[in-house]
N, C-alpha and C. Protein backbone atom coordinates (compact mmCIF):
# COMPACT_ATOMS: atom_id res chain seq x y z
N UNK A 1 0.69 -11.71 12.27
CA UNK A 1 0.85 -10.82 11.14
C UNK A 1 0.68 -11.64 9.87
N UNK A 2 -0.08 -11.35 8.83
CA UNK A 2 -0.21 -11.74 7.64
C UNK A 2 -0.09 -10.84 6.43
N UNK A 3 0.46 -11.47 5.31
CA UNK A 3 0.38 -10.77 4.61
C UNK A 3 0.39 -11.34 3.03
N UNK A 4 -0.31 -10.13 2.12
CA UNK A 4 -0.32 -10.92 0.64
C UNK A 4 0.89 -9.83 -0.43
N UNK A 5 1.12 -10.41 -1.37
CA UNK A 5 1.70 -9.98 -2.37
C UNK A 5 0.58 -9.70 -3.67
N UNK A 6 0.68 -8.26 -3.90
CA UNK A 6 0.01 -7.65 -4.96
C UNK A 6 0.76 -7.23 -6.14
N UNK A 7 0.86 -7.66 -7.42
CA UNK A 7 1.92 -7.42 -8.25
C UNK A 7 0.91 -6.32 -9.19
N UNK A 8 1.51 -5.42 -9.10
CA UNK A 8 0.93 -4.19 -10.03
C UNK A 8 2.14 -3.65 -10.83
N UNK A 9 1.32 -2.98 -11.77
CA UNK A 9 1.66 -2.52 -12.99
C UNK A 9 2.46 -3.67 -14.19
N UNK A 10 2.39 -3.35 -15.40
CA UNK A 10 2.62 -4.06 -16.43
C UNK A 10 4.46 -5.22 -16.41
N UNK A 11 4.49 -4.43 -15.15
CA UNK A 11 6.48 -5.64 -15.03
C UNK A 11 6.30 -6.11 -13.74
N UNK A 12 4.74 -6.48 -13.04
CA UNK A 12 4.70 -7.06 -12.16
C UNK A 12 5.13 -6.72 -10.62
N UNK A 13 5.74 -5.50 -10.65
CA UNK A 13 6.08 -5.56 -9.38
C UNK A 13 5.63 -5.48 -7.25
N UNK A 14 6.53 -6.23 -6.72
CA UNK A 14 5.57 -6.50 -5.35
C UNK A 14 4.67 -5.31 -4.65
N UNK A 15 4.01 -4.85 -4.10
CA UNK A 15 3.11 -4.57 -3.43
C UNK A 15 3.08 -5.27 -2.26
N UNK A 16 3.24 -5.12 -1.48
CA UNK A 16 2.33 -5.96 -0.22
C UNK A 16 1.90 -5.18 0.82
N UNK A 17 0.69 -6.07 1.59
CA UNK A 17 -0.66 -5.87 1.74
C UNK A 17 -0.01 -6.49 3.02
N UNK A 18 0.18 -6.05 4.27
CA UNK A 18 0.47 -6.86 5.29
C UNK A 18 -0.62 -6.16 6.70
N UNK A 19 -0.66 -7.11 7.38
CA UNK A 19 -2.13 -6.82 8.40
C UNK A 19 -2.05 -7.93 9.66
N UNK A 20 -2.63 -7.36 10.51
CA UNK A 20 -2.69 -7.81 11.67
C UNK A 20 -4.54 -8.68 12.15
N UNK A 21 -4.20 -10.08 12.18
CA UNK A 21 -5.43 -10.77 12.12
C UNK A 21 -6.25 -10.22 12.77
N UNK A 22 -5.97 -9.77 14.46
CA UNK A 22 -6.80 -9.61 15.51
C UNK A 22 -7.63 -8.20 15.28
N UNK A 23 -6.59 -7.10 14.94
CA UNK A 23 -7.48 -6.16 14.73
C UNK A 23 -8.01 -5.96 13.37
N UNK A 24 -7.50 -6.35 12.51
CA UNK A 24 -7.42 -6.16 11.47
C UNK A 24 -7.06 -4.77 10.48
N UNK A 25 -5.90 -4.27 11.51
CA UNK A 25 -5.75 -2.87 10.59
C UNK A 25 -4.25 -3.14 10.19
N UNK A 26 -3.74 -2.58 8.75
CA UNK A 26 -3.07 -3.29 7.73
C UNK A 26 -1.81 -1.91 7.44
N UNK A 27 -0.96 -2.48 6.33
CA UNK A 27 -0.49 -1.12 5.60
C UNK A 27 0.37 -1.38 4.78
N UNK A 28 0.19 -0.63 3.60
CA UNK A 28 0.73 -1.42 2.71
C UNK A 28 2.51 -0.71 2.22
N UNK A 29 3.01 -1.67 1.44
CA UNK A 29 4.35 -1.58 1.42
C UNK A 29 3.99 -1.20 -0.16
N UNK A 30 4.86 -0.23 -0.73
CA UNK A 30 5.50 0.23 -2.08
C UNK A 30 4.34 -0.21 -2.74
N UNK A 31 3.43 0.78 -2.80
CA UNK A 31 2.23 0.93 -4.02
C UNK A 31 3.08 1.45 -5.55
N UNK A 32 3.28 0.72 -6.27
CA UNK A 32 3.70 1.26 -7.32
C UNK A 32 3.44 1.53 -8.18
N UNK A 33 1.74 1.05 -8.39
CA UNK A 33 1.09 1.33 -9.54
C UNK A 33 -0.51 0.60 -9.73
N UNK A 34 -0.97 1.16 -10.19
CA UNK A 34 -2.52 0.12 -10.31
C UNK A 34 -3.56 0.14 -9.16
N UNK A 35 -3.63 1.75 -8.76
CA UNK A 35 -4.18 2.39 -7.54
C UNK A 35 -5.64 1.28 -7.57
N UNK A 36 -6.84 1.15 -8.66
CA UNK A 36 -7.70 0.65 -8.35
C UNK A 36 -7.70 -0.53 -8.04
N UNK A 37 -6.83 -1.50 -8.09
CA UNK A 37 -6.50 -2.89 -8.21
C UNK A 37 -6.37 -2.97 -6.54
N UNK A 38 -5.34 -2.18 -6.14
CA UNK A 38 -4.58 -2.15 -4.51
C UNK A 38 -6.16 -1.60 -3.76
N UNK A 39 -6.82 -0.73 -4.46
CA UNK A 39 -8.00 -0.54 -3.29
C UNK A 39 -9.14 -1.72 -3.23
N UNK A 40 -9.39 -2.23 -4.60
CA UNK A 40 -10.07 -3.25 -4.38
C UNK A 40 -9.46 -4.23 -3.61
N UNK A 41 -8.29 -4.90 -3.58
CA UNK A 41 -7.60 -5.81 -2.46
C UNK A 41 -8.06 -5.68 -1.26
N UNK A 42 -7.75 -4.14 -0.67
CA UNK A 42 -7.49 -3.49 0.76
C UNK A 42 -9.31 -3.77 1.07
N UNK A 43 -10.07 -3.44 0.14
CA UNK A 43 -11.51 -2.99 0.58
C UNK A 43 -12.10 -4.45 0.69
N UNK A 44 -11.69 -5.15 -0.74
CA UNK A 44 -12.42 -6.94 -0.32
C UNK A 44 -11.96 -7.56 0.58
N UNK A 45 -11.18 -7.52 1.13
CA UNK A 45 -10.11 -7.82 2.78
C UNK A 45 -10.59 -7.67 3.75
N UNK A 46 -11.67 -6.33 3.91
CA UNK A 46 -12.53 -5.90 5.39
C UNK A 46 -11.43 -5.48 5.98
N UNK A 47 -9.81 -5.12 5.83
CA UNK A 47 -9.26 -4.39 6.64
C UNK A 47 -9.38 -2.90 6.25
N UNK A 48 -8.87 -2.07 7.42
CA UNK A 48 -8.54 -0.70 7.47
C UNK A 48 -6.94 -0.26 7.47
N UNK A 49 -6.92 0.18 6.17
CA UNK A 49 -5.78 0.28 6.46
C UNK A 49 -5.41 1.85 6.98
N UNK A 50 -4.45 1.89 7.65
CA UNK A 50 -3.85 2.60 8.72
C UNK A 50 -2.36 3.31 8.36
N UNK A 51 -1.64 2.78 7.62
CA UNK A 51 -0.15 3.24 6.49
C UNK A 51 0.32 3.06 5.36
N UNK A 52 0.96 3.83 4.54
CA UNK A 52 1.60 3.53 3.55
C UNK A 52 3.14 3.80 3.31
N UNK A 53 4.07 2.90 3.18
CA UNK A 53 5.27 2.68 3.61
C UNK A 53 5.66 2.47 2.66
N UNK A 54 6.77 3.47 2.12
CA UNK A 54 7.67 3.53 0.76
C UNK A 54 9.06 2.92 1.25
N UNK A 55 9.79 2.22 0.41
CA UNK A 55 11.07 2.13 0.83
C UNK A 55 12.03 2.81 0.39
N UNK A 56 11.48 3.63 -0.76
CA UNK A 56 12.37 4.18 -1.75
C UNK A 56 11.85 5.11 -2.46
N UNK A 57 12.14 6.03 -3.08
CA UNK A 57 11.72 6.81 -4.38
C UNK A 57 11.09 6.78 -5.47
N UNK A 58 11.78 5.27 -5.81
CA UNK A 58 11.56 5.17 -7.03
C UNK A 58 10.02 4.74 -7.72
N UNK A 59 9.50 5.61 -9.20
CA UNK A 59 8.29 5.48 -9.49
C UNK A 59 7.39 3.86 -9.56
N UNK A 60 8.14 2.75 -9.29
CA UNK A 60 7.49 1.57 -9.61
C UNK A 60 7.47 1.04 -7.97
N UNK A 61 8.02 1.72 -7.45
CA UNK A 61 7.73 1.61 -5.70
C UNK A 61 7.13 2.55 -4.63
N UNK A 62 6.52 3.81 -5.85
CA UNK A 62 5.36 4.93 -5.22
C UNK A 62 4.65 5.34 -6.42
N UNK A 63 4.23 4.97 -7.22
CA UNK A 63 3.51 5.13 -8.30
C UNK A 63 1.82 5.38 -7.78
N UNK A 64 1.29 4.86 -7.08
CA UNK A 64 0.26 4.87 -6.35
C UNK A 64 -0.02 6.00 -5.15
N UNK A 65 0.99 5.67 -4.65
CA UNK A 65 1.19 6.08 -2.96
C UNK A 65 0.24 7.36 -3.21
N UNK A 66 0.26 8.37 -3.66
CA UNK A 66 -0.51 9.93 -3.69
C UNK A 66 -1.73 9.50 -3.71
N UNK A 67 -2.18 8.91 -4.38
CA UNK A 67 -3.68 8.80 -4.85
C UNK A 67 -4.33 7.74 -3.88
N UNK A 68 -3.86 6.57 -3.22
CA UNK A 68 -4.26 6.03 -2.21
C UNK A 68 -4.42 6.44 -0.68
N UNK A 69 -2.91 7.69 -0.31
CA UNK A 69 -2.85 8.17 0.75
C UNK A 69 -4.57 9.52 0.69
N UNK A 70 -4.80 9.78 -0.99
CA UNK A 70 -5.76 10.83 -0.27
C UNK A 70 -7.01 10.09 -0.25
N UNK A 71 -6.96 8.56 -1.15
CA UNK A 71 -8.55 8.37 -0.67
C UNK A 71 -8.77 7.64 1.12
N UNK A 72 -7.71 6.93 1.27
CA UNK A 72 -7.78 6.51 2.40
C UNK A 72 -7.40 7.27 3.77
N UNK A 73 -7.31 8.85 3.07
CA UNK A 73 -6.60 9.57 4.19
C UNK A 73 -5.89 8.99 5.05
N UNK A 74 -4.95 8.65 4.68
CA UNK A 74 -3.53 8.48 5.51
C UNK A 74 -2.46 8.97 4.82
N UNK A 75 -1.49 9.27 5.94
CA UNK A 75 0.45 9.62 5.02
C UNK A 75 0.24 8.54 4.98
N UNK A 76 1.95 9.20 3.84
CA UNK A 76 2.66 8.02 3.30
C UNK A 76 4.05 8.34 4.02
N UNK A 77 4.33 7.28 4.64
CA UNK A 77 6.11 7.32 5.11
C UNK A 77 7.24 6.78 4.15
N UNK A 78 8.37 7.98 3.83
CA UNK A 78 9.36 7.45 3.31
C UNK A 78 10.72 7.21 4.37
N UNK A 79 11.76 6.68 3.96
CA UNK A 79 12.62 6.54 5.07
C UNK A 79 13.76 7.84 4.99
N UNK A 80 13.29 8.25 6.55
CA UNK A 80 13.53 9.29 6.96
C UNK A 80 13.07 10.76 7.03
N UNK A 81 11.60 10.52 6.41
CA UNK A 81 10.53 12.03 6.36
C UNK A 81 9.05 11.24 6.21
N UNK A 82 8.49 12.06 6.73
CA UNK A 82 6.99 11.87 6.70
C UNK A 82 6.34 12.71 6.00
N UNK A 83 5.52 12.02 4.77
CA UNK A 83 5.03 13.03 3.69
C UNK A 83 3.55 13.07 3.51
């Protein structure tokens, strides 16, 4: 398992980009902001990503999540519902 840290939006906060070498399909943790930034990562990577995993609510830890889950068609999981 590997993974990078993506700091988006203007107070920096984590993102990560975590993925599996062999197959290479990925998913990212708390998009919070800076949707084009996180797709260019995911797309210059050659992975597929496969989830998007909120930990929380809050807008600097799903700021993204909508707009990535529809280009990459995938949900987004929060803890305890699937959205």
């Amino acid at each position: 398992m590997n993974y990078r840290i993506i700091p988006v939006t203007a107070f920096s906060q984590n993102c990560s980009l975590i993925w599996c070498e062999q197959t290479r399909l990925a998913a990212l943790v708390d998009p919070g902001g800076d949707a084009e930034k996180i797709k260019q990562e995911v797309d210059d990577s050659g992975l597929t990503l496969m989830q998007i995993l909120l930990t929380h609510g809050h807008l600097d830890h799903v700021g993204a999540a909508a707009e990535l889950a529809q280009h990459y068609g995938r949900a987004s999981f929060w803890p305890g519902k699937r959205r």
